[in-house]
Protein backbone atom coordinates (compact mmCIF):
# COMPACT_ATOMS: atom_id res chain seq x y z
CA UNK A 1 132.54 89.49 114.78
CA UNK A 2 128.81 90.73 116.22
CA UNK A 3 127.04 92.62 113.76
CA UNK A 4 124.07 94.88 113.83
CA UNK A 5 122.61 96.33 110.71
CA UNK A 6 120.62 99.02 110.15
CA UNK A 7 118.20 99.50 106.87
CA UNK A 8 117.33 102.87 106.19
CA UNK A 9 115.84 101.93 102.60
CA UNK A 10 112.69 101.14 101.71
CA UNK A 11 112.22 97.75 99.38
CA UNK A 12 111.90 98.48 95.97
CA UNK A 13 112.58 102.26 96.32
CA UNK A 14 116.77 101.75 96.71
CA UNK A 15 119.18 98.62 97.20
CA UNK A 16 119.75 99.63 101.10
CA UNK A 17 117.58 96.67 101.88
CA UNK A 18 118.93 94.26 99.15
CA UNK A 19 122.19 95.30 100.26
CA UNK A 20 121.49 94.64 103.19
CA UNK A 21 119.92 91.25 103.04
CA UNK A 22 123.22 90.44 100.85
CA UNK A 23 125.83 91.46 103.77
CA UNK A 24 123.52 89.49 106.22
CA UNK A 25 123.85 86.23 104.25
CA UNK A 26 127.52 86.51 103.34
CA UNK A 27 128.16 88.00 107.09
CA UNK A 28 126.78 84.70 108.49
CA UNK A 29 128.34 82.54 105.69
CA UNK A 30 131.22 83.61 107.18
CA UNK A 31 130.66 82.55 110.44
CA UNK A 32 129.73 86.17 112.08
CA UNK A 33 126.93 86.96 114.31
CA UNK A 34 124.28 89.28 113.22
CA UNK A 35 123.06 90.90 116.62
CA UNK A 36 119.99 92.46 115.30
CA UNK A 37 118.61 93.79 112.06
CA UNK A 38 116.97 97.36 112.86
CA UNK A 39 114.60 98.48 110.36
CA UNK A 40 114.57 102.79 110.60
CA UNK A 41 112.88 105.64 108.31
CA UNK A 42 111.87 104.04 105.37
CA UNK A 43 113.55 101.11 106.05
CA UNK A 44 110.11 100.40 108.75
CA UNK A 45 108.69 98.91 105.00
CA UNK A 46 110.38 95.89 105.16
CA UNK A 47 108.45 94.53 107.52
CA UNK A 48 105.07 95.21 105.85
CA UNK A 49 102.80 92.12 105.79
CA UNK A 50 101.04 93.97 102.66
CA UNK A 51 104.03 94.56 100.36
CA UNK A 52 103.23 92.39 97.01
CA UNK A 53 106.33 92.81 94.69
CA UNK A 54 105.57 91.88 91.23
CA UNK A 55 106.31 87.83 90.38
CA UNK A 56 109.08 89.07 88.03
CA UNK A 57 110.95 90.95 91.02
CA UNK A 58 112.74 90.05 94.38
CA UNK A 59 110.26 89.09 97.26
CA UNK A 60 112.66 91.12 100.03
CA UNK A 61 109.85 89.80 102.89
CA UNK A 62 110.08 86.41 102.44
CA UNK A 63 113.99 86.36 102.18
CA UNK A 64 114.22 88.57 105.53
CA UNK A 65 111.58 86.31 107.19
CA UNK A 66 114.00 82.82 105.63
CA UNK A 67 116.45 84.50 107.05
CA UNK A 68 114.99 85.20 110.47
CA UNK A 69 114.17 81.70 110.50
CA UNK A 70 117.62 80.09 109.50
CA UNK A 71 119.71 81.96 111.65
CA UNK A 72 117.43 83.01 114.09
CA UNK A 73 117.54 86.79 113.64
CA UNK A 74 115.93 89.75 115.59
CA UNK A 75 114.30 91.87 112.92
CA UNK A 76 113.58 95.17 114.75
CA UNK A 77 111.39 97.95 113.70
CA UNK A 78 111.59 101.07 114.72
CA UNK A 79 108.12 101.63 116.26
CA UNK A 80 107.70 105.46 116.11
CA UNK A 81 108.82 105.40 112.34
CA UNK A 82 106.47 102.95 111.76
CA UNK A 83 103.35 104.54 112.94
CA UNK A 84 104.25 107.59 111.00
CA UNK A 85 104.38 105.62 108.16
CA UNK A 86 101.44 102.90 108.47
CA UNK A 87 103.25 99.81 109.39
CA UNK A 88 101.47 98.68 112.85
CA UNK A 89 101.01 95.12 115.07
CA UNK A 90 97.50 94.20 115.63
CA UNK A 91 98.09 95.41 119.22
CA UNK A 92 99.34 99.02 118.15
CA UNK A 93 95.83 99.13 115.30
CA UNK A 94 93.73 98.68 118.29
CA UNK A 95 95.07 100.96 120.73
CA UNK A 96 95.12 103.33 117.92
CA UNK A 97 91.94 102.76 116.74
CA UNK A 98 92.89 101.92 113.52
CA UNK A 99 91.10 98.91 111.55
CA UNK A 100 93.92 96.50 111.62
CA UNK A 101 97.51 95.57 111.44
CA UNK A 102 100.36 95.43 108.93
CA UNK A 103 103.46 94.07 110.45
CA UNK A 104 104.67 90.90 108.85
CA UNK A 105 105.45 88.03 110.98
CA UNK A 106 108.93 87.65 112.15
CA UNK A 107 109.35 91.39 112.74
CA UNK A 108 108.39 93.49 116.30
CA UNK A 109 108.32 96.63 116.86
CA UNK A 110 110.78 98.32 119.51
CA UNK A 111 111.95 102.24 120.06
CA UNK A 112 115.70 103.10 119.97
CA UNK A 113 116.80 101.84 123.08
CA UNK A 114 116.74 98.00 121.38
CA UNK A 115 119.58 100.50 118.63
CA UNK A 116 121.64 101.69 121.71
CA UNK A 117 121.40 98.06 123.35
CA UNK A 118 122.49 96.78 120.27
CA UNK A 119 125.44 98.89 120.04
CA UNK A 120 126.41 98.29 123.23
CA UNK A 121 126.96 94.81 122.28
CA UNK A 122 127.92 94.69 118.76
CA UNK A 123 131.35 94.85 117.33
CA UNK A 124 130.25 96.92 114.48
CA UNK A 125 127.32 98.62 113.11
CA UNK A 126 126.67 98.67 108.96
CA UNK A 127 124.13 101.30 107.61
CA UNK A 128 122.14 100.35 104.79
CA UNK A 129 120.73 103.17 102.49
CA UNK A 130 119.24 106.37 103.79
């Protein structure tokens, strides 16, 4: 089965994201597909390069970018939630004039249309949070 998830839930403020992260590694333990992670709302701080949990608590970055990197994974952020809340590619700073970017490696930054595609081609779509 083709999965796509989508995280409405910030890090550290609710277990969407841990949730998440937990459905994506037993999902692919099992031998589904994840089509693409889409990161919406809150959900856009996932993918902050500037998120420093405490050494004490779950790094939810690093484990979505080891992740990314095992299986391969598109990790999808919405882009106009993102500028709203302050998570931007070096590209997106410049062209809006801000001093720099926040977007971790291993995540872009796409509208909706990379949702719809996604469930166009998924089997099933899991919410996370919200």
């Amino acid at each position: 089965m083709q999965f796509t998830l989508v995280v409405y839930g910030a890090p550290h403020a609710s277990e969407g994201a841990n949730t998440a992260l937990r459905f994506a590694r037993a999902a692919l333990a099992s031998g589904h597909g994840i089509y693409r992670v889409f990161f919406y709302g809150d959900g856009v701080h996932n993918g902050s390069a500037l998120a420093a949990p405490p050494q004490d608590e779950q790094d939810l970055l690093s484990q979505w970018q080891d992740l990314k990197i095992a299986h391969d994974l598109d990790l999808t952020i919405c882009i106009a939630a993102a500028q709203r809340r302050g998570v931007l590619s070096a590209s997106e700073a410049s062209r809006l004039e801000k001093p720099s970017g926040n977007l971790a490696d291993g995540f872009e930054l796409a509208g909706l249309g990379q949702l719809a595609e996604a469930a166009a081609v998924s089997d099933r779509i899991v919410t996370f949070g919200g």
